[in-house]
PDB file of N, CA and C in Angstrom:
ATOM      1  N   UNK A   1      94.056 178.724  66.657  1.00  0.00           N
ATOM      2  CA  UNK A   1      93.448 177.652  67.417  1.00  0.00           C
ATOM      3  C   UNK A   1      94.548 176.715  67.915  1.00  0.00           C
ATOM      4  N   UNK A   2      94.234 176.352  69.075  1.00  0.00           N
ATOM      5  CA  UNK A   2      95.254 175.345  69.457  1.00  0.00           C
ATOM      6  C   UNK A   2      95.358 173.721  68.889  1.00  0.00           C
ATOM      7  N   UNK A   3      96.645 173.604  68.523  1.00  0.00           N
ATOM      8  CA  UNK A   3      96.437 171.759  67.911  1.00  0.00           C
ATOM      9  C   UNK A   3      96.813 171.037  69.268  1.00  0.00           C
ATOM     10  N   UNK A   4      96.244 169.830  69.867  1.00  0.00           N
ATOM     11  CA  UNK A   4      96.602 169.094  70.828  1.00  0.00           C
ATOM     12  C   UNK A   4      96.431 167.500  70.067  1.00  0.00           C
ATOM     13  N   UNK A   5      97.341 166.705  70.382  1.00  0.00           N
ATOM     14  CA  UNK A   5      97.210 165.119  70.083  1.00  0.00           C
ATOM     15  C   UNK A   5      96.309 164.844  70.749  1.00  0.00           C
ATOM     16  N   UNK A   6      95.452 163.605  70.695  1.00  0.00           N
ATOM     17  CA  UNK A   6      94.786 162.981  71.472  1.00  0.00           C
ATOM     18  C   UNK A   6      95.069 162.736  72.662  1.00  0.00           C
ATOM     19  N   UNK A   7      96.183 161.969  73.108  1.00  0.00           N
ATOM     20  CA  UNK A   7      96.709 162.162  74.381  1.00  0.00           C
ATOM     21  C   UNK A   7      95.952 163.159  75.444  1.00  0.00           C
ATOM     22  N   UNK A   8      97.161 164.074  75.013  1.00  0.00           N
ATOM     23  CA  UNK A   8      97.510 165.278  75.572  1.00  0.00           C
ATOM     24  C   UNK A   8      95.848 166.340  75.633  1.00  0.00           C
ATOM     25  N   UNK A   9      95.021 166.342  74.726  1.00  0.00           N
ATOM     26  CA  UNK A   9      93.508 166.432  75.049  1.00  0.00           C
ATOM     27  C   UNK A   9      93.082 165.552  76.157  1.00  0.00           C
ATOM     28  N   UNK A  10      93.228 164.347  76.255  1.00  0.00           N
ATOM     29  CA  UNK A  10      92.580 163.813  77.206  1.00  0.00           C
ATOM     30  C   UNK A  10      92.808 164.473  78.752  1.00  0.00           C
ATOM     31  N   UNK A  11      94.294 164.330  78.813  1.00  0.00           N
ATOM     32  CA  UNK A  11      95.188 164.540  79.801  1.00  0.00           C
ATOM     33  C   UNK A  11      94.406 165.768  80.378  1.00  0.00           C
ATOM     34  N   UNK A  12      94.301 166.908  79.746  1.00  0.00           N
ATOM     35  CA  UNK A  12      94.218 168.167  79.902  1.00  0.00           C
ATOM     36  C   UNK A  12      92.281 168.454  80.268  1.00  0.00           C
ATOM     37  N   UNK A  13      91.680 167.402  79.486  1.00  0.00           N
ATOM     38  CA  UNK A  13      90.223 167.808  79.722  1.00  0.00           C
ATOM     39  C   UNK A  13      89.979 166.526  81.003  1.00  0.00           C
ATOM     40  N   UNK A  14      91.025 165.738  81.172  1.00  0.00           N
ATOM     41  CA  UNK A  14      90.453 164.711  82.207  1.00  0.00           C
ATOM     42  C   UNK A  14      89.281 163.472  81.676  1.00  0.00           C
ATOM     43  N   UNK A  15      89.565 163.106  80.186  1.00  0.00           N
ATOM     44  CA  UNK A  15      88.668 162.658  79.458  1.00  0.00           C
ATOM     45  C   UNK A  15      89.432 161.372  79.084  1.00  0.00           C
ATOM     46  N   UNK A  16      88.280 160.212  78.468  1.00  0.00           N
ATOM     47  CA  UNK A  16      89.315 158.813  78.307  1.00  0.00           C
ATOM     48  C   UNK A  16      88.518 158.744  76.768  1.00  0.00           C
ATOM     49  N   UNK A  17      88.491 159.823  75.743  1.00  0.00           N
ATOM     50  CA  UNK A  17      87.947 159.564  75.056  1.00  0.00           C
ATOM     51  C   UNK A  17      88.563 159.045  73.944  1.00  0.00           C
ATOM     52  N   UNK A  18      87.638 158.025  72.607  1.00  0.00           N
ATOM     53  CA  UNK A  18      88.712 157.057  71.412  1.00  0.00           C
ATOM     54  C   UNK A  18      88.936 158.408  70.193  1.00  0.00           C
ATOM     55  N   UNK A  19      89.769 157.917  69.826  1.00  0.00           N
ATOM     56  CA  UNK A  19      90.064 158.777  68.190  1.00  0.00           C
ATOM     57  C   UNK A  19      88.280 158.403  67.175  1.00  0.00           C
ATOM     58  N   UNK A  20      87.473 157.872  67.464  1.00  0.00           N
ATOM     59  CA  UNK A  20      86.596 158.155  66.179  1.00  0.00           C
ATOM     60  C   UNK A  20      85.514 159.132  66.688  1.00  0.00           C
ATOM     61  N   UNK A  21      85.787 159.224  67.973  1.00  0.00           N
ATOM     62  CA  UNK A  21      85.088 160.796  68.388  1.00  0.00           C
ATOM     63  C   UNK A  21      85.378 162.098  67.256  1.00  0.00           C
ATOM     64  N   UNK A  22      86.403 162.183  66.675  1.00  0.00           N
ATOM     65  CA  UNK A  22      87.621 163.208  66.628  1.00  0.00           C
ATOM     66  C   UNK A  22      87.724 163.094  65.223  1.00  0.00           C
ATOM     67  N   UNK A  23      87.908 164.339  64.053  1.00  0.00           N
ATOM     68  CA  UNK A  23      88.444 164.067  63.115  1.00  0.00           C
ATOM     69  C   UNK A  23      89.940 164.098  63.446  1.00  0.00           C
ATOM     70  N   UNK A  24      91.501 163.574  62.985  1.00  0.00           N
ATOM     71  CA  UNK A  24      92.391 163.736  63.314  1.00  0.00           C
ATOM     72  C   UNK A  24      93.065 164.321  62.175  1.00  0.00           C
ATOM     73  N   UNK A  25      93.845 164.882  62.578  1.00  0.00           N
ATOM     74  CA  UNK A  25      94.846 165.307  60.621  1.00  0.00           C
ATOM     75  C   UNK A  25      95.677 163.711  60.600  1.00  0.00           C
ATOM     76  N   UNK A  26      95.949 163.597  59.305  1.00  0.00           N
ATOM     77  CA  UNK A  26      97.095 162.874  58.627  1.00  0.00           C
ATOM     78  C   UNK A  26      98.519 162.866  58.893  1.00  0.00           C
ATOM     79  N   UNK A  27      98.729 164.742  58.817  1.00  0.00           N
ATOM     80  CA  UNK A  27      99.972 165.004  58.553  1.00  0.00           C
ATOM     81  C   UNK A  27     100.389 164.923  60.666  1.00  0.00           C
ATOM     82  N   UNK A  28     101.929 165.030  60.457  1.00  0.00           N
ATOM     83  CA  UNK A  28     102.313 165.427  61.739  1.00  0.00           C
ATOM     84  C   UNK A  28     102.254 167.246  62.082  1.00  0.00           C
ATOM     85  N   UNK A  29     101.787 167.152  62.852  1.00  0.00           N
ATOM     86  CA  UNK A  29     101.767 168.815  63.525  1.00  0.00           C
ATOM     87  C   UNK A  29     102.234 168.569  65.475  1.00  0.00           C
ATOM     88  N   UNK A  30     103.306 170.122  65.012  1.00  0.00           N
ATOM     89  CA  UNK A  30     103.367 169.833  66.335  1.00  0.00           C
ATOM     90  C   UNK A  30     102.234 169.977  67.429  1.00  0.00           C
ATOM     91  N   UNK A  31     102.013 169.043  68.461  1.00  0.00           N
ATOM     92  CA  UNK A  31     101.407 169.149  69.654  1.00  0.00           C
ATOM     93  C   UNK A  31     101.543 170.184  70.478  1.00  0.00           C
ATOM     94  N   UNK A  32     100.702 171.246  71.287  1.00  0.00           N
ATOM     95  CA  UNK A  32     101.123 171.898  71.742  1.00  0.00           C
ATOM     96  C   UNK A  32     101.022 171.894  73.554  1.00  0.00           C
ATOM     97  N   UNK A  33     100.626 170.818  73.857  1.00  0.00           N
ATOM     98  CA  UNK A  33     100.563 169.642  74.920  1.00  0.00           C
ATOM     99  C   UNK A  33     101.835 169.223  75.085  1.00  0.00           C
ATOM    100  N   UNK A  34     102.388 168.367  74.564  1.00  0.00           N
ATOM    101  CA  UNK A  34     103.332 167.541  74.349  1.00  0.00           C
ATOM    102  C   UNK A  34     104.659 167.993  74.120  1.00  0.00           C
ATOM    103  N   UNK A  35     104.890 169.265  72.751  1.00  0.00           N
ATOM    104  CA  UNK A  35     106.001 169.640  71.842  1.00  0.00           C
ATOM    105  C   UNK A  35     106.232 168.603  71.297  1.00  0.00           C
ATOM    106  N   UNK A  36     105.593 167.725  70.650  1.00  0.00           N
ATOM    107  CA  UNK A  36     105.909 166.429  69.367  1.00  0.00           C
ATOM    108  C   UNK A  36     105.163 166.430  68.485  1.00  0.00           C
ATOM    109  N   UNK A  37     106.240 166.528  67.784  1.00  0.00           N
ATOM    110  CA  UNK A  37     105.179 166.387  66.520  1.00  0.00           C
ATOM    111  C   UNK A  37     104.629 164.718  65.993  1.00  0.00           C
ATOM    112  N   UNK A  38     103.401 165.063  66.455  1.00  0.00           N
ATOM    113  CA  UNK A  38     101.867 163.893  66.553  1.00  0.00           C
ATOM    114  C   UNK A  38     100.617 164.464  65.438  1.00  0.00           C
ATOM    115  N   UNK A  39      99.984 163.161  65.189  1.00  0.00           N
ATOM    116  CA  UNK A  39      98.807 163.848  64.347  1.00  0.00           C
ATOM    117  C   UNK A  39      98.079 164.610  65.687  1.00  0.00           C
ATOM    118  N   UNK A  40      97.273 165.545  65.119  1.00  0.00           N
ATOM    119  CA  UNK A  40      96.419 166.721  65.787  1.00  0.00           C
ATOM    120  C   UNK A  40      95.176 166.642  66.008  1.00  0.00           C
ATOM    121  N   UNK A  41      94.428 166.691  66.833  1.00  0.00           N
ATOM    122  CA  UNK A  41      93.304 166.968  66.870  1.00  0.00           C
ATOM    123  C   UNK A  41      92.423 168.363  65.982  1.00  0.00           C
ATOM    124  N   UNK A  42      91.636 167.817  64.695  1.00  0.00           N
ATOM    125  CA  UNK A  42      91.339 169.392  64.060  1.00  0.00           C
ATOM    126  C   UNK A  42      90.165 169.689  64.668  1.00  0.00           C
ATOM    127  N   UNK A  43      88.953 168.693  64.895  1.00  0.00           N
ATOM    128  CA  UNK A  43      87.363 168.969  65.037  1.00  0.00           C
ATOM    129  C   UNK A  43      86.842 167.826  65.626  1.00  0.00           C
ATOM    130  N   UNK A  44      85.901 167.778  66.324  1.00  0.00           N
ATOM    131  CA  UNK A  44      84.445 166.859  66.684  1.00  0.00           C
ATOM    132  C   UNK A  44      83.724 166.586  65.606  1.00  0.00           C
ATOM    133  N   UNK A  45      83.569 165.566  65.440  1.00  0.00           N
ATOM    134  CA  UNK A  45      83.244 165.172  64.605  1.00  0.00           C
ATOM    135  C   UNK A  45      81.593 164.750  65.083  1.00  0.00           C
ATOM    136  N   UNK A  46      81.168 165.315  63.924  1.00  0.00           N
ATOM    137  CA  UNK A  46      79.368 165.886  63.933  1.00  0.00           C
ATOM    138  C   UNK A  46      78.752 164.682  64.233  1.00  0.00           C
ATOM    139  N   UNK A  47      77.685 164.612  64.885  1.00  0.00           N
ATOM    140  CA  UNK A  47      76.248 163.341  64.888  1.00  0.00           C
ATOM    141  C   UNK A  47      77.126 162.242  65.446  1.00  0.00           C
ATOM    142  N   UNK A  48      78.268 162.187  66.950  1.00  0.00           N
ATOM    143  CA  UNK A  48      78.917 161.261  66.860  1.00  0.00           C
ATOM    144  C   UNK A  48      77.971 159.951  67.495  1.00  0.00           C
ATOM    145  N   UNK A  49      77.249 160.686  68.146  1.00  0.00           N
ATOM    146  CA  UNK A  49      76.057 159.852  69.624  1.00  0.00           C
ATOM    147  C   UNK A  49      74.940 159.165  68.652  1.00  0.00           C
ATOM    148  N   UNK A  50      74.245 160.094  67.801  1.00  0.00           N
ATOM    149  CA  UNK A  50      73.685 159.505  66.672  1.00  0.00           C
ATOM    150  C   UNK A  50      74.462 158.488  66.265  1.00  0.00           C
ATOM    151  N   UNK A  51      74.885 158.402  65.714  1.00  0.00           N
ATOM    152  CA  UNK A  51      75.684 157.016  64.719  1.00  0.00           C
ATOM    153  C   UNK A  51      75.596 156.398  65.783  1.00  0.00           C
ATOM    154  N   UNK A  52      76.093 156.537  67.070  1.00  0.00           N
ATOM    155  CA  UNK A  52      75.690 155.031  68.216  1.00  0.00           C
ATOM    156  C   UNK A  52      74.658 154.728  68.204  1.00  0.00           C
ATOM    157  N   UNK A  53      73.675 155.681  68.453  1.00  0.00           N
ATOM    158  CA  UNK A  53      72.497 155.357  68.573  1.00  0.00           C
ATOM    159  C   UNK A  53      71.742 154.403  67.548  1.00  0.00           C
ATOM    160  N   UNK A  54      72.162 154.417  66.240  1.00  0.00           N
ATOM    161  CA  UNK A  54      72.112 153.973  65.064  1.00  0.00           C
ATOM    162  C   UNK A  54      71.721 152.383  65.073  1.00  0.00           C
ATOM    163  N   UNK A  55      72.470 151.487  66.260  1.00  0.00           N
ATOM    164  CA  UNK A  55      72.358 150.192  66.320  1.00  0.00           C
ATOM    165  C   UNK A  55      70.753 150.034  66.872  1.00  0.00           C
ATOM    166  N   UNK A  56      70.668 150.740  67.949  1.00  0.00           N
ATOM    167  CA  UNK A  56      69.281 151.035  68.374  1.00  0.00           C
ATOM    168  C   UNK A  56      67.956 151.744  67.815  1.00  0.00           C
ATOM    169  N   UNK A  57      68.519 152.546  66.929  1.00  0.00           N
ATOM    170  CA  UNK A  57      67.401 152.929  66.254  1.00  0.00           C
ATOM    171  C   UNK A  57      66.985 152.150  65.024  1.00  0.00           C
ATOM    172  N   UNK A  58      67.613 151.306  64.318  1.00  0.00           N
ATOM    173  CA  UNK A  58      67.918 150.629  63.249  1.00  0.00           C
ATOM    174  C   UNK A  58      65.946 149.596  63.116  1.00  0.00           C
ATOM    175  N   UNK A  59      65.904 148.814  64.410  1.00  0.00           N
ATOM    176  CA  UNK A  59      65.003 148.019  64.498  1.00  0.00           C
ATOM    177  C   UNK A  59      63.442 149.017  64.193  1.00  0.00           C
ATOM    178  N   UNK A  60      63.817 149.721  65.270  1.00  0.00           N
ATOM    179  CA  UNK A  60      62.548 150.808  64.816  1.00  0.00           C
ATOM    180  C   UNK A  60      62.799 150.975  63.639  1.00  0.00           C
ATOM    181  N   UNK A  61      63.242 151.883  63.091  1.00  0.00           N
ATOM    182  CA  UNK A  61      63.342 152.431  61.670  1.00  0.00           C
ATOM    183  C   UNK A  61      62.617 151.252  60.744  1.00  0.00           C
ATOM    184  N   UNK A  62      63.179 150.099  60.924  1.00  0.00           N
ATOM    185  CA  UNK A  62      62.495 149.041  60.114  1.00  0.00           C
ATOM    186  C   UNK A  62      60.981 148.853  60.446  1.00  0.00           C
ATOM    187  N   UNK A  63      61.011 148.110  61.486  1.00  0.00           N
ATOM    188  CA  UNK A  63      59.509 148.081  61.861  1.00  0.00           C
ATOM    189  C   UNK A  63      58.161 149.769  61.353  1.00  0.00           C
ATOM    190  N   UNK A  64      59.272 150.460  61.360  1.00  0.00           N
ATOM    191  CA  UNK A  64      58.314 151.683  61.112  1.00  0.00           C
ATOM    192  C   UNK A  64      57.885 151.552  59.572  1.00  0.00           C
ATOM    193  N   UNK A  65      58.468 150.827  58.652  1.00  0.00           N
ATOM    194  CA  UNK A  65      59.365 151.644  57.259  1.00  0.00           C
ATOM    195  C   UNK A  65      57.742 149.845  57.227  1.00  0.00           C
ATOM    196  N   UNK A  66      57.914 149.017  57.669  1.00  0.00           N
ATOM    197  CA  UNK A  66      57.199 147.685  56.807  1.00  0.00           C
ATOM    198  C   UNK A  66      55.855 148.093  57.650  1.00  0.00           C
ATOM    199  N   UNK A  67      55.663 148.694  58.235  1.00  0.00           N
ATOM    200  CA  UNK A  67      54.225 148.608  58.835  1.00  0.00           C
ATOM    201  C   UNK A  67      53.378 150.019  57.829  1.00  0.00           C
ATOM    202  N   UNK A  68      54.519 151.200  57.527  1.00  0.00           N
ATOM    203  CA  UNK A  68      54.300 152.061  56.194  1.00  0.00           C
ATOM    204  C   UNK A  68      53.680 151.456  55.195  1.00  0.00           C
ATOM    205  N   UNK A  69      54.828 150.612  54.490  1.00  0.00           N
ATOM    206  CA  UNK A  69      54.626 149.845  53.344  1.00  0.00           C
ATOM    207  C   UNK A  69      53.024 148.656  53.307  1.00  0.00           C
ATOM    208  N   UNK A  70      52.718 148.202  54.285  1.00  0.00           N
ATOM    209  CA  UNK A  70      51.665 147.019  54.716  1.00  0.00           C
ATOM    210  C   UNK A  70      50.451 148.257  54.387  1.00  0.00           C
ATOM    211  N   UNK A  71      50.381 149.337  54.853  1.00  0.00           N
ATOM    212  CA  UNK A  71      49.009 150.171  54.851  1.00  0.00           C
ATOM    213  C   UNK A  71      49.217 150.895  53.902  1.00  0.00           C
ATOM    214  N   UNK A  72      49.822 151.362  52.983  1.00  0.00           N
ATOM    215  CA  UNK A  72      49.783 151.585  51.674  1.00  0.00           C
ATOM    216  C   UNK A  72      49.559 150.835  50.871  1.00  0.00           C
ATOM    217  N   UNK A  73      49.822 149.194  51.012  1.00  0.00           N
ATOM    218  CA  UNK A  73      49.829 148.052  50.090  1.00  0.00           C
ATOM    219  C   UNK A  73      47.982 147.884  50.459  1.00  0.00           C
ATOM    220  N   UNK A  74      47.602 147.839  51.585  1.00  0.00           N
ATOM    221  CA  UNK A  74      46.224 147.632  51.858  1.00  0.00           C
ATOM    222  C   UNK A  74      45.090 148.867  51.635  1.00  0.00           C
ATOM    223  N   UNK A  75      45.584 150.037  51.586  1.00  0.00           N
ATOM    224  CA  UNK A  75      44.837 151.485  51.186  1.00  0.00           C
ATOM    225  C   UNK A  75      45.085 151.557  49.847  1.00  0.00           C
ATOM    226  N   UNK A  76      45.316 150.527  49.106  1.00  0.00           N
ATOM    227  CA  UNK A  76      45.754 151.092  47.499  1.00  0.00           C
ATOM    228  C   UNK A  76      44.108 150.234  47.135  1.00  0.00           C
ATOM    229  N   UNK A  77      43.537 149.241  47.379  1.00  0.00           N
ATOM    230  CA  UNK A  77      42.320 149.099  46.324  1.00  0.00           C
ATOM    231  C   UNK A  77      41.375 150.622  46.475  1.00  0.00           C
ATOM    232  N   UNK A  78      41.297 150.923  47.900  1.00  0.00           N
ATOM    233  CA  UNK A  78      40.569 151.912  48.043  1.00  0.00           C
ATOM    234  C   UNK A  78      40.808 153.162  46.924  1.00  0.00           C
ATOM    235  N   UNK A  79      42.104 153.615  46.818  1.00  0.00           N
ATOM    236  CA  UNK A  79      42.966 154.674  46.403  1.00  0.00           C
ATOM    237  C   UNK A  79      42.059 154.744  44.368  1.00  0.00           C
ATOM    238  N   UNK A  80      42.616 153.186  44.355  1.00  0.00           N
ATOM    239  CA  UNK A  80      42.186 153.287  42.875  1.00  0.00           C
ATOM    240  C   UNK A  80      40.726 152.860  42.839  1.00  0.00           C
ATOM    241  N   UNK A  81      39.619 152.368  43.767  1.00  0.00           N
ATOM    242  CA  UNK A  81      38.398 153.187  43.734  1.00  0.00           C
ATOM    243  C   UNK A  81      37.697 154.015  43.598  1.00  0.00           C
ATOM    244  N   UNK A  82      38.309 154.979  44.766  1.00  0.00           N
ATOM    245  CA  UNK A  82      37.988 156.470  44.681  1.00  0.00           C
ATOM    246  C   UNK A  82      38.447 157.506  43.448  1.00  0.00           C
ATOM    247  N   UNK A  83      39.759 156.910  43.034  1.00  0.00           N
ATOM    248  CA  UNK A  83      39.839 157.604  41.570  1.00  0.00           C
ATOM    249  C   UNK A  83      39.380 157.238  40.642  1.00  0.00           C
ATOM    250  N   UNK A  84      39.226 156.170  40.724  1.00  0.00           N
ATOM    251  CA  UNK A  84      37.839 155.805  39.519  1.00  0.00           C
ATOM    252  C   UNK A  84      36.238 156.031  39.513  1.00  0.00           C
ATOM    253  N   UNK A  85      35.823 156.080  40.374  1.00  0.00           N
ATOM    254  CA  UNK A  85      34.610 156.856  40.945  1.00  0.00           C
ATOM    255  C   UNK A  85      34.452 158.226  40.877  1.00  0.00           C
ATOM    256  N   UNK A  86      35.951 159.397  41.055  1.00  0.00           N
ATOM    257  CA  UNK A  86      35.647 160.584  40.812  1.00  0.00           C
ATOM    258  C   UNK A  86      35.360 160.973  39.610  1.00  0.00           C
ATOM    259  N   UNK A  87      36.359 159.957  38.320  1.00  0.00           N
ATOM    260  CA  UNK A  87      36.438 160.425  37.220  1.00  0.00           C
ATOM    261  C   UNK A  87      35.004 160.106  36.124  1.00  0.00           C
ATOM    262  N   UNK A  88      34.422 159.497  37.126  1.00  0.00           N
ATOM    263  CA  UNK A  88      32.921 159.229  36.552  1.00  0.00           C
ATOM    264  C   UNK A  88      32.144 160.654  36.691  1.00  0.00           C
TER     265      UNK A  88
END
């Protein structure tokens, strides 16, 4: 597989993209873009759009999660009605 620095990926795909797109290595490897040895590009890094999305989904998620909790808190006299009524 080819290693390319960030840079030199951009350069080559015509892209202005940041390093937390990207897992990067640590170590230096040579570039094969460049010939310098630079950290490397290893992988894409998974669910990156998700995690943005994250700021935006956040409010929902809540609102979903207390309007859950409100109709379970209000379906519970029923709940322990009906199980007390069956066991008759």
């Amino acid at each position: 597989m080819a290693e390319f620095c960030l840079e030199c990926w951009n350069r080559i795909n015509e892209t202005d993209d940041d390093a937390k797109k990207y897992v990067i290595s640590k170590d230096l490897w040579l570039c094969e873009g460049c010939a310098e040895f630079k950290p490397v590009i290893i992988a894409e890094r998974k669910y990156y759009y998700l995690r943005k999305l994250r700021v935006v989904l956040f409010p929902v998620h809540l609102f979903c999660l207390i309007v859950y909790l409100l109709w379970r808190i209000l379906l519970l006299p029923y709940l322990l009605w009906d199980c007390h009524r069956n066991k008759q």
